[in-house]
C-alpha atoms as a PDB file:
ATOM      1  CA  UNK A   1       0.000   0.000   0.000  1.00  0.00           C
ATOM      2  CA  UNK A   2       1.441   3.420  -0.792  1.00  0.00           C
ATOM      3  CA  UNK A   3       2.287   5.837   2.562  1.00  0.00           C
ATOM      4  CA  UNK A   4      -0.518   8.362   2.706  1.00  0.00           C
ATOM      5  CA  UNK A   5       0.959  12.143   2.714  1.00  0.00           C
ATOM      6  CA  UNK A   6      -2.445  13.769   3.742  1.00  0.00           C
ATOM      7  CA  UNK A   7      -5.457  11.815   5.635  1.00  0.00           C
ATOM      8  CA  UNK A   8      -8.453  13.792   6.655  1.00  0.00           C
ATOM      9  CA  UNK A   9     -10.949  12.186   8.292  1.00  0.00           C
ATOM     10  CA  UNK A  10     -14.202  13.618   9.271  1.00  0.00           C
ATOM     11  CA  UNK A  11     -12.787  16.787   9.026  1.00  0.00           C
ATOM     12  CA  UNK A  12     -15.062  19.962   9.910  1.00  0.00           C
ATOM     13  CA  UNK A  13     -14.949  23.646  10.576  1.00  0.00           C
ATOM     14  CA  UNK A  14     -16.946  26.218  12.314  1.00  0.00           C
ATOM     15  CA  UNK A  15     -16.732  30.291  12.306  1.00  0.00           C
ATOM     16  CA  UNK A  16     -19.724  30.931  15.315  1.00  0.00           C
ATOM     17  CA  UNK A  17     -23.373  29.461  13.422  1.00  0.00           C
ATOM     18  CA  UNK A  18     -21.271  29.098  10.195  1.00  0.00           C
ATOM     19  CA  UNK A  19     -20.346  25.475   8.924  1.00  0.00           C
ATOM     20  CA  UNK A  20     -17.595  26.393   6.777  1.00  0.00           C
ATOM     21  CA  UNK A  21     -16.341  22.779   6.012  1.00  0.00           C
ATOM     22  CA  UNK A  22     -18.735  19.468   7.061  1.00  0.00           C
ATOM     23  CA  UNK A  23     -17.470  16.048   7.632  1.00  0.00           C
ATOM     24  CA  UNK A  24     -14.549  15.727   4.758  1.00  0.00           C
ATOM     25  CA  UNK A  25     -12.710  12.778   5.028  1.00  0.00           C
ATOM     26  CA  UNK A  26     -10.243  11.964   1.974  1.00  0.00           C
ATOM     27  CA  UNK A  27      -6.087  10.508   1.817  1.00  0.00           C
ATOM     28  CA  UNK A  28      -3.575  11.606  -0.828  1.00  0.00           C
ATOM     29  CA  UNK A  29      -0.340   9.596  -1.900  1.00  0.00           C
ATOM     30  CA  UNK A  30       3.152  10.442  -1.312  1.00  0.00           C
ATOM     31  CA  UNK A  31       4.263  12.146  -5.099  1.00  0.00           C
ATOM     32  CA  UNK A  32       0.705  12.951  -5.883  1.00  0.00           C
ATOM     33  CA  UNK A  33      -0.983  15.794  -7.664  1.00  0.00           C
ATOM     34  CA  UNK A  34      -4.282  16.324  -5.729  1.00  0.00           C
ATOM     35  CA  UNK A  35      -6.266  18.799  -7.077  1.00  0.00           C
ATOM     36  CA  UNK A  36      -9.407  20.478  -4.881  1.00  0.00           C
ATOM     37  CA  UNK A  37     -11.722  22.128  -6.565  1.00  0.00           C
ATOM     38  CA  UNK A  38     -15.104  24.556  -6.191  1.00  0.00           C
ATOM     39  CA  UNK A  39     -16.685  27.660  -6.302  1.00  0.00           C
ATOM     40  CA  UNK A  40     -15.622  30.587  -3.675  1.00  0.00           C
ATOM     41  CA  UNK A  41     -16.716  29.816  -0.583  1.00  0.00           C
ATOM     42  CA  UNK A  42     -17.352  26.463  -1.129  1.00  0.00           C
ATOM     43  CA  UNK A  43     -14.584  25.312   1.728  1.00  0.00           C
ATOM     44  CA  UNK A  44     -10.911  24.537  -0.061  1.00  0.00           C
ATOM     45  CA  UNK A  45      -9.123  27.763   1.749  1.00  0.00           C
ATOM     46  CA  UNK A  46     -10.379  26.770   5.306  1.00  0.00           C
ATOM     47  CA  UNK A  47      -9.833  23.189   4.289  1.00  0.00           C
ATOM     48  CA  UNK A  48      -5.975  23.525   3.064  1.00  0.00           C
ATOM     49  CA  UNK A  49      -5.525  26.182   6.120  1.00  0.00           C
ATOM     50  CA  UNK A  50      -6.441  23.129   8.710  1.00  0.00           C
ATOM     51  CA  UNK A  51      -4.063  20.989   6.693  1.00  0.00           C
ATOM     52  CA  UNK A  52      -1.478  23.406   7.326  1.00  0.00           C
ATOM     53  CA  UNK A  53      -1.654  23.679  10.403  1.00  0.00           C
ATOM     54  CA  UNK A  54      -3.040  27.091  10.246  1.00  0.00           C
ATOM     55  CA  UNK A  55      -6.274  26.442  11.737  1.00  0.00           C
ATOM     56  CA  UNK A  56      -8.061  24.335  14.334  1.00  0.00           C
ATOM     57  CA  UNK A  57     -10.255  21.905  12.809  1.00  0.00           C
ATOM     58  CA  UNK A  58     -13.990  22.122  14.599  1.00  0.00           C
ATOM     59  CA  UNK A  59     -14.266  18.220  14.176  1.00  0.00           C
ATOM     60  CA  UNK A  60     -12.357  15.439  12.904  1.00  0.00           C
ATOM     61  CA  UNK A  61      -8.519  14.720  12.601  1.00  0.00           C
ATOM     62  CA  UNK A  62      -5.839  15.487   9.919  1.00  0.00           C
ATOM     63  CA  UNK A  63      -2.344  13.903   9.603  1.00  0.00           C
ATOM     64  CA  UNK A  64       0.255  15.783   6.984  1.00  0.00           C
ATOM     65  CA  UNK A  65       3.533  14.587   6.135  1.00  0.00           C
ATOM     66  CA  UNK A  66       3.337  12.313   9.492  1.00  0.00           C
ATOM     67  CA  UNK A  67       1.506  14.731  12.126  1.00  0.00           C
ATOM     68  CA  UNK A  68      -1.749  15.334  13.584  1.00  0.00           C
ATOM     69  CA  UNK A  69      -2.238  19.145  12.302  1.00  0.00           C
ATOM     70  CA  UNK A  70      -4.478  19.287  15.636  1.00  0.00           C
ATOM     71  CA  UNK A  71      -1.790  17.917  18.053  1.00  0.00           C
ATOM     72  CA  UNK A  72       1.911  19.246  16.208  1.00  0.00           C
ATOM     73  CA  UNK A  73       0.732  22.129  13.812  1.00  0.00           C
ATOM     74  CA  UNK A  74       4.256  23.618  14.031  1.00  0.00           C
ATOM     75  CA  UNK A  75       5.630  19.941  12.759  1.00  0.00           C
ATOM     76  CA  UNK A  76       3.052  19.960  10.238  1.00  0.00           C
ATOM     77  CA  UNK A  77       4.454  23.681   9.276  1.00  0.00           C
ATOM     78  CA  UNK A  78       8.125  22.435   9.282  1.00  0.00           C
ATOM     79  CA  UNK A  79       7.109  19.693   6.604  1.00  0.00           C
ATOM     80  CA  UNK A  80       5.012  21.297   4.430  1.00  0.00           C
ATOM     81  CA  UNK A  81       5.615  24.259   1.839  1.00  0.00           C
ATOM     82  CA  UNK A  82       2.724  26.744   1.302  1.00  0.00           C
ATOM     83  CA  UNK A  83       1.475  29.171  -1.094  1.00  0.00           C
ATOM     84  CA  UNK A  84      -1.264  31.309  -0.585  1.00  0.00           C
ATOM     85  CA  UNK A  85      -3.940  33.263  -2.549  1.00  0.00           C
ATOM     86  CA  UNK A  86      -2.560  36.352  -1.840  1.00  0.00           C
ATOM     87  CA  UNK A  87       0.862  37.461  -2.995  1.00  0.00           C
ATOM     88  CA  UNK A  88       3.271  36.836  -0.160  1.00  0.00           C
ATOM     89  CA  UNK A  89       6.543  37.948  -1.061  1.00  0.00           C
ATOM     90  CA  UNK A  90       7.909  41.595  -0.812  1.00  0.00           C
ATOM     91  CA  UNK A  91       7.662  43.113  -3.459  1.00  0.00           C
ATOM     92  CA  UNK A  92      10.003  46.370  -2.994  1.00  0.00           C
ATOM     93  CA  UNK A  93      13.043  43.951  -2.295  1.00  0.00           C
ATOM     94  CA  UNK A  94      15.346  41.963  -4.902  1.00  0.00           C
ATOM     95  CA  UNK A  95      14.505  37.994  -6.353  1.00  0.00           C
ATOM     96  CA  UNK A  96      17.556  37.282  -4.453  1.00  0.00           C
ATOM     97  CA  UNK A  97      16.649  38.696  -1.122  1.00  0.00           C
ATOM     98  CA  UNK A  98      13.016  36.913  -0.918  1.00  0.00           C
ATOM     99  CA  UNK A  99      14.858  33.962  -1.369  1.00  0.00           C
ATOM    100  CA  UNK A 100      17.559  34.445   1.173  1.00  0.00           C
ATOM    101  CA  UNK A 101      14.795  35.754   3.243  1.00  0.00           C
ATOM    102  CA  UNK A 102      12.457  32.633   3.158  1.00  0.00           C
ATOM    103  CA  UNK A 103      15.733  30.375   3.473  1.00  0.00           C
ATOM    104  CA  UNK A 104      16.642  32.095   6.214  1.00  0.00           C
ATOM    105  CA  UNK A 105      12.820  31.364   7.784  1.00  0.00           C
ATOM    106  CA  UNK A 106      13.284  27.593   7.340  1.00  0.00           C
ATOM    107  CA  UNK A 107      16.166  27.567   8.398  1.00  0.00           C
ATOM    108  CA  UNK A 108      18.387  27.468   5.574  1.00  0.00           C
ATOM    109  CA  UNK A 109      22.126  28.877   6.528  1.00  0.00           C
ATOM    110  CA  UNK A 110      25.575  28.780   5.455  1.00  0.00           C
ATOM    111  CA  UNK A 111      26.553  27.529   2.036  1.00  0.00           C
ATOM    112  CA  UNK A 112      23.538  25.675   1.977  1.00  0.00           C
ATOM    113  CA  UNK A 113      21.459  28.471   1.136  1.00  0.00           C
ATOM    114  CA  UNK A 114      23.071  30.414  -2.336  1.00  0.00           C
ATOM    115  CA  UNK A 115      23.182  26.936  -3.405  1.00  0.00           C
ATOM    116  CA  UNK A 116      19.643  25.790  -2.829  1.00  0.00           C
ATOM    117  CA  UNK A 117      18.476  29.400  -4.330  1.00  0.00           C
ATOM    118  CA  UNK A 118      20.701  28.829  -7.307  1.00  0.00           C
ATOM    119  CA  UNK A 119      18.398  25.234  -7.487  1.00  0.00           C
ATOM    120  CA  UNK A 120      15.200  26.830  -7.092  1.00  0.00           C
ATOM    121  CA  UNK A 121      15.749  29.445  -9.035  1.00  0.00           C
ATOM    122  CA  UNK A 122      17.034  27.299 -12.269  1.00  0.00           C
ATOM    123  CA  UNK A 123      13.908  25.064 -11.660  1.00  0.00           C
ATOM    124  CA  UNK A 124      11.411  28.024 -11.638  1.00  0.00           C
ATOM    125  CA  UNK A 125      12.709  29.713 -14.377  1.00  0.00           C
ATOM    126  CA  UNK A 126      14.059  32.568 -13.316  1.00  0.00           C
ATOM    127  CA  UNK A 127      17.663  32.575 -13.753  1.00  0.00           C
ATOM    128  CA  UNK A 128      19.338  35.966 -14.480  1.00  0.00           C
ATOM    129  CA  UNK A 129      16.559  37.780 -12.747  1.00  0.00           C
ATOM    130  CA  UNK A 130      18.216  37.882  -8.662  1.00  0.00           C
ATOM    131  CA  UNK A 131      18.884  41.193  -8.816  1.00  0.00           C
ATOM    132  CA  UNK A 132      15.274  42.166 -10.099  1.00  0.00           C
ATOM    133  CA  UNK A 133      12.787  44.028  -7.940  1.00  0.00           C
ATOM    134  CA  UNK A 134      10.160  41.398  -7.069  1.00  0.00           C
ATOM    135  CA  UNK A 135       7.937  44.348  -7.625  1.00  0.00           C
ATOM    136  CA  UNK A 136       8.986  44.914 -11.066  1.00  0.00           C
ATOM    137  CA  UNK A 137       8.532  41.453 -12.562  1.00  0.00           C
ATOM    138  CA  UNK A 138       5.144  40.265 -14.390  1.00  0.00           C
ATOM    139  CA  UNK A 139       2.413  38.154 -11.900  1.00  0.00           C
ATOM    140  CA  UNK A 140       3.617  34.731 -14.019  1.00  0.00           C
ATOM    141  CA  UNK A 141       7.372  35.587 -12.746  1.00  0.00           C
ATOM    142  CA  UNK A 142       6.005  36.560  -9.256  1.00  0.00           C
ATOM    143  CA  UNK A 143       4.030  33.559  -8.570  1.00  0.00           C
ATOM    144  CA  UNK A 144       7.263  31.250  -9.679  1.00  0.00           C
ATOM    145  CA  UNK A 145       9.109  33.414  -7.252  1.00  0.00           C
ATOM    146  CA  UNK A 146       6.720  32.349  -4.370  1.00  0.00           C
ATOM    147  CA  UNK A 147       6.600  28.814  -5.553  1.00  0.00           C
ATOM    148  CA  UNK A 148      10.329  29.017  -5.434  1.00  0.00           C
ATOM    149  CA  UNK A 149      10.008  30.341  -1.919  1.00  0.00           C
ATOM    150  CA  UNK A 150       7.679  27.386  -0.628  1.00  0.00           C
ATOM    151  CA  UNK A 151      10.110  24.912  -1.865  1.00  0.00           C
ATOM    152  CA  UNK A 152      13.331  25.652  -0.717  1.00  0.00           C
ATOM    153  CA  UNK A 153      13.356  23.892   2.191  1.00  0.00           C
ATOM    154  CA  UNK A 154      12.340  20.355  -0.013  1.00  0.00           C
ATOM    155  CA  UNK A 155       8.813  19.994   1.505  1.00  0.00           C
ATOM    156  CA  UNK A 156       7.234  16.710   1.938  1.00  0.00           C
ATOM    157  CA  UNK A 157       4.208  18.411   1.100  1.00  0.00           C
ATOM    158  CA  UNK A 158       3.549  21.469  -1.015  1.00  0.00           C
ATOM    159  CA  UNK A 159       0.112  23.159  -0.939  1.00  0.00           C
ATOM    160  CA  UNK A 160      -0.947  25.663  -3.521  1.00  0.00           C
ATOM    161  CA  UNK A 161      -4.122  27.737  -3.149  1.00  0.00           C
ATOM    162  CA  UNK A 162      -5.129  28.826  -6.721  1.00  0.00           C
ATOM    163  CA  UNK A 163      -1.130  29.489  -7.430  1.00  0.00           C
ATOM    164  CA  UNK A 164      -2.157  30.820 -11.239  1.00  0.00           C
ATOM    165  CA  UNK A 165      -4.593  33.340 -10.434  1.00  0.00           C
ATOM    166  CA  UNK A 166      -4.149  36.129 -12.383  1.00  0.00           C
ATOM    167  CA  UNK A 167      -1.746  34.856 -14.962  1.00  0.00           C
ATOM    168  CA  UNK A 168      -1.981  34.726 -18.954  1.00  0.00           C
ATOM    169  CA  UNK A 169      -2.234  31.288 -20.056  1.00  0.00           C
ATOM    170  CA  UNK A 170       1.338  30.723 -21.228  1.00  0.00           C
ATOM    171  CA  UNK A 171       2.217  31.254 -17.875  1.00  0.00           C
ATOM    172  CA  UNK A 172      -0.341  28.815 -16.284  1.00  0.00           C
ATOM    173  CA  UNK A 173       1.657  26.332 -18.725  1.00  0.00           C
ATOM    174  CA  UNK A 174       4.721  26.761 -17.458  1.00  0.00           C
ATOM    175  CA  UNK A 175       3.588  26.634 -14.209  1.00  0.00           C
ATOM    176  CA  UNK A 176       2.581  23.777 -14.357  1.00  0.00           C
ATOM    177  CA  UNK A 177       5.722  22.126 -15.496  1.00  0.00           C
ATOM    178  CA  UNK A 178       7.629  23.014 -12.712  1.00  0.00           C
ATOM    179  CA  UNK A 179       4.718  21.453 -10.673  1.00  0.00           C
ATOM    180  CA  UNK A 180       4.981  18.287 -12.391  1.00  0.00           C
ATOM    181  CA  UNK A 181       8.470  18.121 -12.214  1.00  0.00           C
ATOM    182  CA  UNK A 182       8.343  18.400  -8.305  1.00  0.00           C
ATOM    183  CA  UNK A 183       5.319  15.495  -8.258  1.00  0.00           C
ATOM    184  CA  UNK A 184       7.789  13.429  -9.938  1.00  0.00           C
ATOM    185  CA  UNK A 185      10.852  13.832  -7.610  1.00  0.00           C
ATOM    186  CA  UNK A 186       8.341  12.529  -4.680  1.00  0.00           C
ATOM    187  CA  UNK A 187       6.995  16.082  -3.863  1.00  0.00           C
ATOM    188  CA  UNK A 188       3.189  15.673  -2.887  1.00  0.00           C
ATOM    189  CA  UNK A 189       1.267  18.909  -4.612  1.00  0.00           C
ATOM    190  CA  UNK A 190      -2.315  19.412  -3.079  1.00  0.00           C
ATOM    191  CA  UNK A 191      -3.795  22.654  -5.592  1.00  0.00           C
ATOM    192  CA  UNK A 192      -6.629  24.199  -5.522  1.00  0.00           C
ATOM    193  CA  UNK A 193      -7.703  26.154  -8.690  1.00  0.00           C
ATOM    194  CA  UNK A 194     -10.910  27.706 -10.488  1.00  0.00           C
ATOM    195  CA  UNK A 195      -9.160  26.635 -13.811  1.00  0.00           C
ATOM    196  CA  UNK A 196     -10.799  23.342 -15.035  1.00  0.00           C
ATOM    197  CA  UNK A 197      -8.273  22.865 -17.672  1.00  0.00           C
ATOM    198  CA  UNK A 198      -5.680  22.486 -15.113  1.00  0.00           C
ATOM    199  CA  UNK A 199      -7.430  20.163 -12.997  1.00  0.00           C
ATOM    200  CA  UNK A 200      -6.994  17.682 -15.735  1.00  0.00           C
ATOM    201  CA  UNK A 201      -2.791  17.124 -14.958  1.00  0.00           C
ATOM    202  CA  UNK A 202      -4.163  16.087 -11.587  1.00  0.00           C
ATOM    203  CA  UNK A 203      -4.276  12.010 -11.139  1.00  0.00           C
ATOM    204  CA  UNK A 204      -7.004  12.531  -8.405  1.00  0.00           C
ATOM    205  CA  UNK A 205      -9.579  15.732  -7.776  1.00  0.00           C
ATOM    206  CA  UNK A 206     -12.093  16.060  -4.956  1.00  0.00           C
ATOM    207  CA  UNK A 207     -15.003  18.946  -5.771  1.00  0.00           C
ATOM    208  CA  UNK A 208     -16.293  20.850  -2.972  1.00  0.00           C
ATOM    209  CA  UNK A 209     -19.641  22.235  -2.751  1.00  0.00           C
ATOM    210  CA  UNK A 210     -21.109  24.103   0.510  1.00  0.00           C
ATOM    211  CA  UNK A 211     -18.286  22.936   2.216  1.00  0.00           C
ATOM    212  CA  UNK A 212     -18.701  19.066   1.384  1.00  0.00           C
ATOM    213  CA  UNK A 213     -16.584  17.005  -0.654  1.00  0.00           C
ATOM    214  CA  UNK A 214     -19.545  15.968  -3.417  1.00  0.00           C
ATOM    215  CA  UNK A 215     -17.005  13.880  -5.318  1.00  0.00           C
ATOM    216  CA  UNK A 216     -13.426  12.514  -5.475  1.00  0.00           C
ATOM    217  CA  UNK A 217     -11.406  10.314  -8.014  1.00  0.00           C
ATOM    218  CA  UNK A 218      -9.527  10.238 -11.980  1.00  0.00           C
ATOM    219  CA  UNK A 219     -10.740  13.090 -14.266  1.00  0.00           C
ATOM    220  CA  UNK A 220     -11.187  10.706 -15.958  1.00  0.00           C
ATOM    221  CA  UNK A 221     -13.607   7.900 -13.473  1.00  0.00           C
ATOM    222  CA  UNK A 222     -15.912  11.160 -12.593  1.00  0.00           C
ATOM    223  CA  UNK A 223     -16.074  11.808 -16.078  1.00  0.00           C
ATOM    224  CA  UNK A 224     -17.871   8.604 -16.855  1.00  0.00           C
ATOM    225  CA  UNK A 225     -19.865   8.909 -13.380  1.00  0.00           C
ATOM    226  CA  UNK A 226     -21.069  12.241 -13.410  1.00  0.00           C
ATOM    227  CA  UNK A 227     -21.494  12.529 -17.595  1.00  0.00           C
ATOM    228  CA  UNK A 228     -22.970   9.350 -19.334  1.00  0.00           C
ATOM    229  CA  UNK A 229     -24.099   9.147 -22.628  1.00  0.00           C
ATOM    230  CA  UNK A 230     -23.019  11.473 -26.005  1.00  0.00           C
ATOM    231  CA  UNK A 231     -21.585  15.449 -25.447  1.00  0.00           C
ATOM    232  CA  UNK A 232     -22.355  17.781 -28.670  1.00  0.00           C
ATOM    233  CA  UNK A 233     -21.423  21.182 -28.273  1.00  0.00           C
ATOM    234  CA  UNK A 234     -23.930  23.694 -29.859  1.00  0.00           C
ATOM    235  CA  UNK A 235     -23.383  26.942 -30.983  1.00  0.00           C
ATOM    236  CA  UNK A 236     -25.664  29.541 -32.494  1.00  0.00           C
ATOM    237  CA  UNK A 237     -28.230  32.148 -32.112  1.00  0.00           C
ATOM    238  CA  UNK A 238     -31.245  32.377 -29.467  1.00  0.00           C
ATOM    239  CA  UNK A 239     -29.749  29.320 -27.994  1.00  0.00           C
ATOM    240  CA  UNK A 240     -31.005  30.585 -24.285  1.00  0.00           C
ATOM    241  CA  UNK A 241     -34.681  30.451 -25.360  1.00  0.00           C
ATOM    242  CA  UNK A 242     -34.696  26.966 -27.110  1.00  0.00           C
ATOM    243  CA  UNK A 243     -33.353  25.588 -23.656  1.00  0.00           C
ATOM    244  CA  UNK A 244     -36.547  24.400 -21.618  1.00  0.00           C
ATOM    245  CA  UNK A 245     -38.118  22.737 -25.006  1.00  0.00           C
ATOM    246  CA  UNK A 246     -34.964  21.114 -25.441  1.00  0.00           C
ATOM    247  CA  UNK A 247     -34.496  19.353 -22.005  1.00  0.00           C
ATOM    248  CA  UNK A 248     -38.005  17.944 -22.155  1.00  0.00           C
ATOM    249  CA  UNK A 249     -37.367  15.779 -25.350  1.00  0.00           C
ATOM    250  CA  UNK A 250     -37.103  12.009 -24.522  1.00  0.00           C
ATOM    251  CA  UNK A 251     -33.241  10.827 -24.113  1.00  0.00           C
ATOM    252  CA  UNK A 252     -31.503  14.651 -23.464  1.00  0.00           C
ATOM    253  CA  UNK A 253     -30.161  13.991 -19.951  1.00  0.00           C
ATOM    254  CA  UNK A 254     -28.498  18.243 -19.789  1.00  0.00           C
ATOM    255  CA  UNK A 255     -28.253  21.498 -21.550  1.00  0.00           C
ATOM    256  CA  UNK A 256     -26.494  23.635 -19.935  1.00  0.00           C
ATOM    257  CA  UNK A 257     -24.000  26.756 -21.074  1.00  0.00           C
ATOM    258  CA  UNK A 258     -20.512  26.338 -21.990  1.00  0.00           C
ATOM    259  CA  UNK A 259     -18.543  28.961 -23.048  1.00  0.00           C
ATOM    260  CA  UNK A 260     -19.761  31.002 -26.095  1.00  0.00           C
ATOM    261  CA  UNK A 261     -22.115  28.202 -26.706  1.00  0.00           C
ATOM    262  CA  UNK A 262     -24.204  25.169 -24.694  1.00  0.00           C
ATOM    263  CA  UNK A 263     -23.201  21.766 -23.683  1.00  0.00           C
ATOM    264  CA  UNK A 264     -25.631  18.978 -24.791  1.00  0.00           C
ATOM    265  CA  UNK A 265     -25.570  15.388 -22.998  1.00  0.00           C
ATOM    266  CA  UNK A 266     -27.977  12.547 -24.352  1.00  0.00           C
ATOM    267  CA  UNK A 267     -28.448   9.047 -24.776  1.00  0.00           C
ATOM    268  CA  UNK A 268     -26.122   7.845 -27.576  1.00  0.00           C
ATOM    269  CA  UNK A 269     -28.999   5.670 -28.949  1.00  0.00           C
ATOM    270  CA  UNK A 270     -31.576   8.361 -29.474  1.00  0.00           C
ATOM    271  CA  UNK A 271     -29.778  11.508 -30.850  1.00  0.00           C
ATOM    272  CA  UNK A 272     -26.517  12.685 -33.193  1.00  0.00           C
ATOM    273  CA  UNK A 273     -25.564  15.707 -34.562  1.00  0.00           C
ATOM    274  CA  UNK A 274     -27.958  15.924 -37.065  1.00  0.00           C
ATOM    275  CA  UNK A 275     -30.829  15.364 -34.658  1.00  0.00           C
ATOM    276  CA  UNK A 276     -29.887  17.854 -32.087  1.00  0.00           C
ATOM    277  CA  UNK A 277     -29.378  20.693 -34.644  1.00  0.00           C
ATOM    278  CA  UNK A 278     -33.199  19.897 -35.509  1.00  0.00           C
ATOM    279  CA  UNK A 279     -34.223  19.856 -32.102  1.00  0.00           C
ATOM    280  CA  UNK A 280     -32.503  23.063 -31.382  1.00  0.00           C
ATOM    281  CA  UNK A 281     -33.751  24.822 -34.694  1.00  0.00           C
ATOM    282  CA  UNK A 282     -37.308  23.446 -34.069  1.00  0.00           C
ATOM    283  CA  UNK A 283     -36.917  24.793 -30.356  1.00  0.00           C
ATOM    284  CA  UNK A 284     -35.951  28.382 -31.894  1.00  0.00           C
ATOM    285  CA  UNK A 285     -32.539  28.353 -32.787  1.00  0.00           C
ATOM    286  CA  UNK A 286     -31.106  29.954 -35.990  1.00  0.00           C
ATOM    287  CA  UNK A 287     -27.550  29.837 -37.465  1.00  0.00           C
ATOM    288  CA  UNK A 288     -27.389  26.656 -35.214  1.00  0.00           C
ATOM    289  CA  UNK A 289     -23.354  24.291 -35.260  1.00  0.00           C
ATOM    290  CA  UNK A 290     -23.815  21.115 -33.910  1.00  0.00           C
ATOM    291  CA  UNK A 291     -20.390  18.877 -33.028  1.00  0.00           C
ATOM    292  CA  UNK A 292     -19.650  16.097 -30.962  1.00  0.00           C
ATOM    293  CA  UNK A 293     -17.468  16.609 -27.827  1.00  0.00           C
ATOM    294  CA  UNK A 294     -15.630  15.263 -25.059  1.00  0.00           C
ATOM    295  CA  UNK A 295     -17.063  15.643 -21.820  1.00  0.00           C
ATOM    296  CA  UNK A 296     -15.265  18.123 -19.435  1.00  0.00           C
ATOM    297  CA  UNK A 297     -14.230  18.808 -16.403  1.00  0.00           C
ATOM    298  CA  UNK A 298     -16.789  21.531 -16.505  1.00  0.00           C
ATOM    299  CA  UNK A 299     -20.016  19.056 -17.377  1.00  0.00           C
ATOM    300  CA  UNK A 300     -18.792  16.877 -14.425  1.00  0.00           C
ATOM    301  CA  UNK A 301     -19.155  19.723 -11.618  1.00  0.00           C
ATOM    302  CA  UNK A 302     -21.992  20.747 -13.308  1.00  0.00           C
ATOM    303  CA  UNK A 303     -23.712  17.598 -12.838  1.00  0.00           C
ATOM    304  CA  UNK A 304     -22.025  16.848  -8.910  1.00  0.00           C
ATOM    305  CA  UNK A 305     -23.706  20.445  -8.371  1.00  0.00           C
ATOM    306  CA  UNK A 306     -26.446  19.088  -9.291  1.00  0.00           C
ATOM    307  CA  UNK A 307     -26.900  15.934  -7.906  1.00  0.00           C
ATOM    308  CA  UNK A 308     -25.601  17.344  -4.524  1.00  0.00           C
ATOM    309  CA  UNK A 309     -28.357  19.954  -4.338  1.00  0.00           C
ATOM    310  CA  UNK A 310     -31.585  18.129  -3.227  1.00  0.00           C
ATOM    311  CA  UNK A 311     -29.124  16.628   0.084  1.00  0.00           C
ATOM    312  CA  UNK A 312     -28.239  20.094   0.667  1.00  0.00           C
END
């Protein structure tokens, strides 16, 4: 059996009347990308802030990297690297002095530190830029300066709450090579992110909802869980009005917005492309594309929302 980095069981959070997180209980592998994912609100900041030792859980027990967060949260802070929402670093001093600055913190000294910096700073990217003001550089540079930051002490356990906020696509990309290199040298990644693109490099993802974990496993397992059947994507005009005559026709199982357009999910057996186009026209659709495609990330927490709802 592989060692467990993270195990949350029962795990549950209270601000006053406010249930923040209920009762989620999940375990992530040693070199894993874990990926957590919902709407704001929905529980993943209070959740990774417990893991971190951060903040009390209300209910339940946590062990990271080894500890109970609830029993050794300054272990659990030793073992684990962390990046925030929010922009940590400081921004009016040098690359080179956040770095010495954060090694310094965990306790980096000596030799050790220029040439764990040096390291870092080759496997982020950012070589040439140490005498930069942090200030100065674009948010894609920035947010591989913090990553670099959270990892120069070699964390068991690297958490990383919605690192790419904010950040043009090519540097999203990038990002996320330097996070897959990491999972690969035995570096356990736990991300949370409101890009569902991402969420696909992730070998596991649990969404949250209301503070409940709704659903957890493979993009690819929830995929055939949460979105049976045949995806067409339609595009067109007046596609809002033709969607309530639509959804009552015998073997449509969703219709639902994606994008510029609307997703389409129904029973392989009773519709194609041709079929839906006529539905869609028929239902008041003009200029209308009809083409099949492969279910996302997005159908699948569409449908979790949905199936979650009438519990709620």
């Amino acid at each position: 059996m592989s060692e467990m980095a993270i195990e949350a069981v029962g795990l549950g959070r209270d601000f006053g009347a406010f249930r923040a997180v209920t009762d989620v209980s999940f375990s992530v592998e040693a070199g894993e990308i874990f990926g957590y994912l919902g709407a704001n609100g929905a529980g993943k900041s209070t959740t990774i802030r417990m893991l971190c030792g951060l903040l009390l859980p209300s209910r339940g027990t946590a062990r990271v990297a080894g500890f109970d967060v609830g029993q050794k949260p300054e272990a659990v802070k030793a073992a684990i690297g962390y990046m925030s929402q929010k922009f940590s670093l400081y921004l009016d001093l040098p690359v080179r002095d956040n770095l010495d600055f954060f090694g310094g913190a965990y306790g980096i000294s000596g030799r050790a530190l220029p040439r764990r910096a040096a390291e870092v700073t080759e496997l982020c990217g950012l070589g040439g830029l140490g005498p930069r003001i942090t200030g100065t550089l674009p948010a894609g540079l920035r947010q591989r300066l913090a990553l670099a930051c959270a990892i120069l002490h070699r964390p068991a356990v690297l958490f990383l709450d919605e690192p790419t906020a904010c950040v043009d696509p090519q540097a999203r990309r990038l990002f996320w090579r330097v996070i897959r290199q990491l999972a690969a040298s035995g570096t356990t990644i736990f991300v949370t992110t409101h890009y569902l693109d991402e969420a696909e490099y992730c070998r596991r993802i649990g969404l949250m909802a209301a503070g409940r974990l709704i659903a957890l496993d493979t993009p690819a397992a929830l995929k055939r869980a949460y979105v049976p059947g045949r995806v067409f994507l339609v595009r067109g005009e007046n596609l809002a009005a033709t969607t309530s005559a639509v959804r009552a026709q015998p073997g449509i199982l969703a219709f639902e917005p994606f994008g510029a357009g609307l997703h389409l999910q129904a029973e392989p057996a009773l519709w194609n492309e041709a079929s839906v186009k006529l539905a869609v026209e028929r239902a008041g659709g003009r200029e209308v594309v009809v083409e099949a495609a492969d279910p996302s990330l997005e159908d699948v927490f569409l449908a979790a929302l949905g199936r979650a709802e009438p519990a709620a």
